[in-house]
N, C-alpha and C. Protein backbone atom coordinates (compact mmCIF):
# COMPACT_ATOMS: atom_id res chain seq x y z
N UNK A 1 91.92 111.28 102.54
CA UNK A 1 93.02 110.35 102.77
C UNK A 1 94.31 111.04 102.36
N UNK A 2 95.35 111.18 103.42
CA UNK A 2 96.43 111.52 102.89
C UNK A 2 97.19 110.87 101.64
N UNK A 3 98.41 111.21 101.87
CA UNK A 3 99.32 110.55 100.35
C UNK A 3 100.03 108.95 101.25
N UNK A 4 100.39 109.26 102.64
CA UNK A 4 100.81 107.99 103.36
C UNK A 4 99.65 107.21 103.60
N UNK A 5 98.60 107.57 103.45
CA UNK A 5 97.21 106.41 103.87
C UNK A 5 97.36 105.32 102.67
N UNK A 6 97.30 106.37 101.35
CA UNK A 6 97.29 105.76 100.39
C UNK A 6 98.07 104.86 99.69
N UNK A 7 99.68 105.54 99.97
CA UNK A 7 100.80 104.52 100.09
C UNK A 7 100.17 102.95 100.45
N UNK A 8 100.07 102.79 102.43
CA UNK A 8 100.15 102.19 102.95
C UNK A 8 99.17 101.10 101.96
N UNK A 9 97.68 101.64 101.72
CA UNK A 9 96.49 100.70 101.15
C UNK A 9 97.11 99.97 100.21
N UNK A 10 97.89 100.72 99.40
CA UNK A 10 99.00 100.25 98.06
C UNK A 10 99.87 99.02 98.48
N UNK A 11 100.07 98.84 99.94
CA UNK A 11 101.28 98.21 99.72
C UNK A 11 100.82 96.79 100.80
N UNK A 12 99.36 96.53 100.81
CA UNK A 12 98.48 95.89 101.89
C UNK A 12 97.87 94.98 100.51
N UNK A 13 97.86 93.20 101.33
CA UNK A 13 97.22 92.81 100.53
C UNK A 13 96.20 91.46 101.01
N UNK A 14 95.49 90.77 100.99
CA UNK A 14 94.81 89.98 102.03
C UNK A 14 94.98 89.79 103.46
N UNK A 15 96.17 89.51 103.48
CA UNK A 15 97.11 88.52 104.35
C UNK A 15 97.56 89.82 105.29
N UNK A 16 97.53 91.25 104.49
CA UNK A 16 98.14 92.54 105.75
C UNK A 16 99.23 93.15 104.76
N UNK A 17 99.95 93.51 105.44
CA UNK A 17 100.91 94.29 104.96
C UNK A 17 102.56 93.18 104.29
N UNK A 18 102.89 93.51 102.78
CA UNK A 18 103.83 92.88 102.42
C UNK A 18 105.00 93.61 102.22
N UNK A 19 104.93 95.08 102.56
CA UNK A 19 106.23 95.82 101.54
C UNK A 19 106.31 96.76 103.01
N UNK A 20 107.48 96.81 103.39
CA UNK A 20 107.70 97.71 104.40
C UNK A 20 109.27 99.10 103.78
N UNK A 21 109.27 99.49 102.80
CA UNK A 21 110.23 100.87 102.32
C UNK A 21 110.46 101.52 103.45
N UNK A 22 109.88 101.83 104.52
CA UNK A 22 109.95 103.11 105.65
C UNK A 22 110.85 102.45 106.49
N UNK A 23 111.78 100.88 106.21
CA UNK A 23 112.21 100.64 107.29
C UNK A 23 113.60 99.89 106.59
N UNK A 24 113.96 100.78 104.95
CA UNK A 24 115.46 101.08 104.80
C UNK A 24 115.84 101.59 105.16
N UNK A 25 117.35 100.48 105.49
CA UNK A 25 118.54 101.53 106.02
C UNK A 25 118.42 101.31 107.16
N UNK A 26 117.28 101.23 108.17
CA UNK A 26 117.09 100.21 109.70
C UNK A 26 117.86 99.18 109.67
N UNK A 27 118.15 98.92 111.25
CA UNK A 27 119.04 98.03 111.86
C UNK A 27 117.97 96.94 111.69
N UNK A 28 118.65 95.92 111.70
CA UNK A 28 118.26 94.52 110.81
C UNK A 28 117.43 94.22 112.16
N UNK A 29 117.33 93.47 113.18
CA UNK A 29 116.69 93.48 114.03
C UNK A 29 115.41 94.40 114.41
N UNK A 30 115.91 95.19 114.54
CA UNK A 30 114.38 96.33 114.82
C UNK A 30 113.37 96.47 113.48
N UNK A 31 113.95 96.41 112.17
CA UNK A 31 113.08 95.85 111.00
C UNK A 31 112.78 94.55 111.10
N UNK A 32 113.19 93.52 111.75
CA UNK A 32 112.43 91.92 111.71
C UNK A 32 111.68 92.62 112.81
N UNK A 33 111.63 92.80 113.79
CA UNK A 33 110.49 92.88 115.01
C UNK A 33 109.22 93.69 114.30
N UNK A 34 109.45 94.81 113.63
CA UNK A 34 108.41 96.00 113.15
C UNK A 34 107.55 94.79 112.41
N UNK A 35 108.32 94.03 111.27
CA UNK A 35 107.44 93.40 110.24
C UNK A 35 106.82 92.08 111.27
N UNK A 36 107.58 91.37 112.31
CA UNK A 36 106.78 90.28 112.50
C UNK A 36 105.40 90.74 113.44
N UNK A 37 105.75 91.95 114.09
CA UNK A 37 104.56 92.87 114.68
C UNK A 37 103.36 93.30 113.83
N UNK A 38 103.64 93.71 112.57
CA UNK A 38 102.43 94.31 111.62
C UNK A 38 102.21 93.09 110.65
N UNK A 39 103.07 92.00 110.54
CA UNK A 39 102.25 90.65 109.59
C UNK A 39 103.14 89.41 109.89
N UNK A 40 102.23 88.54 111.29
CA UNK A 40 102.76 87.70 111.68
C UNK A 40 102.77 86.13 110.33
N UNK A 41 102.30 86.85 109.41
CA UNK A 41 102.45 85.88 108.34
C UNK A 41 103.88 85.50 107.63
N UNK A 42 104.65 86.69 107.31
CA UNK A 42 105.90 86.59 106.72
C UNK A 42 106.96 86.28 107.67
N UNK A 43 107.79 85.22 107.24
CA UNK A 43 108.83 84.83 106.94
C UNK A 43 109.80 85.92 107.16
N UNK A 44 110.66 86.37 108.05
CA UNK A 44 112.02 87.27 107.92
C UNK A 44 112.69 87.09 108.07
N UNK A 45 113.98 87.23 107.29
CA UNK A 45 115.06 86.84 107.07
C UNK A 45 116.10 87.67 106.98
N UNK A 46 117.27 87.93 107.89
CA UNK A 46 118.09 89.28 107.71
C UNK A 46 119.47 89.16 106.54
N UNK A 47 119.87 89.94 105.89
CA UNK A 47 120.52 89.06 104.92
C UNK A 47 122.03 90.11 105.35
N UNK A 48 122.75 89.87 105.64
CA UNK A 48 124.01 90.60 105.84
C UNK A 48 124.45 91.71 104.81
N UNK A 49 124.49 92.94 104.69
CA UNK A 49 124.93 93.51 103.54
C UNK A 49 126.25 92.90 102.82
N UNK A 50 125.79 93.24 101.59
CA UNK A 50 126.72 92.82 100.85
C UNK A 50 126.56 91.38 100.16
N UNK A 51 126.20 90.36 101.30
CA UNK A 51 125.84 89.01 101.15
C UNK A 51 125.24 88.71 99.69
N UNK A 52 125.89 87.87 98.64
CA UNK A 52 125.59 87.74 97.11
C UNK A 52 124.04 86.63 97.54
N UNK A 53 123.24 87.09 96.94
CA UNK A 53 121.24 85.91 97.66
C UNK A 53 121.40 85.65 96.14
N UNK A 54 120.20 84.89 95.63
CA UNK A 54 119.88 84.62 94.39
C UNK A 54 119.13 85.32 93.94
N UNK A 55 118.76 85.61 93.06
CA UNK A 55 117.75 87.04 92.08
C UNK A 55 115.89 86.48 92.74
N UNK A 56 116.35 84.99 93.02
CA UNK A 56 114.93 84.53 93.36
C UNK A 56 114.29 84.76 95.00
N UNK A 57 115.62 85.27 95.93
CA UNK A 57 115.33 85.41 97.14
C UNK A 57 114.12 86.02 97.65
């Protein structure tokens, strides 16, 4: 198993995949499509840079 296999297993949890890192710094759109494509479970939400969210977001 490579070092990205292992990443990925790391970052997978019942439900599929929760943590997507490889898709900072992506245009806000093409990161909601990637994540609702690999885990139609989550919720995405694009947040405007800069935009002050709550620590609980």
């Amino acid at each position: 198993m490579d070092s990205s296999s292992s990443r990925t297993a790391q970052i997978e949890c019942r439900w599929g995949k929760y943590v997507w890192p490889e898709l900072l710094g992506d245009e806000g759109t093409v990161a909601e499509a990637t994540i609702k494509r690999e885990n139609s479970t989550v919720n995405v939400e694009i947040v405007v840079e800069r935009t002050i969210v709550p620590a609980d977001f």
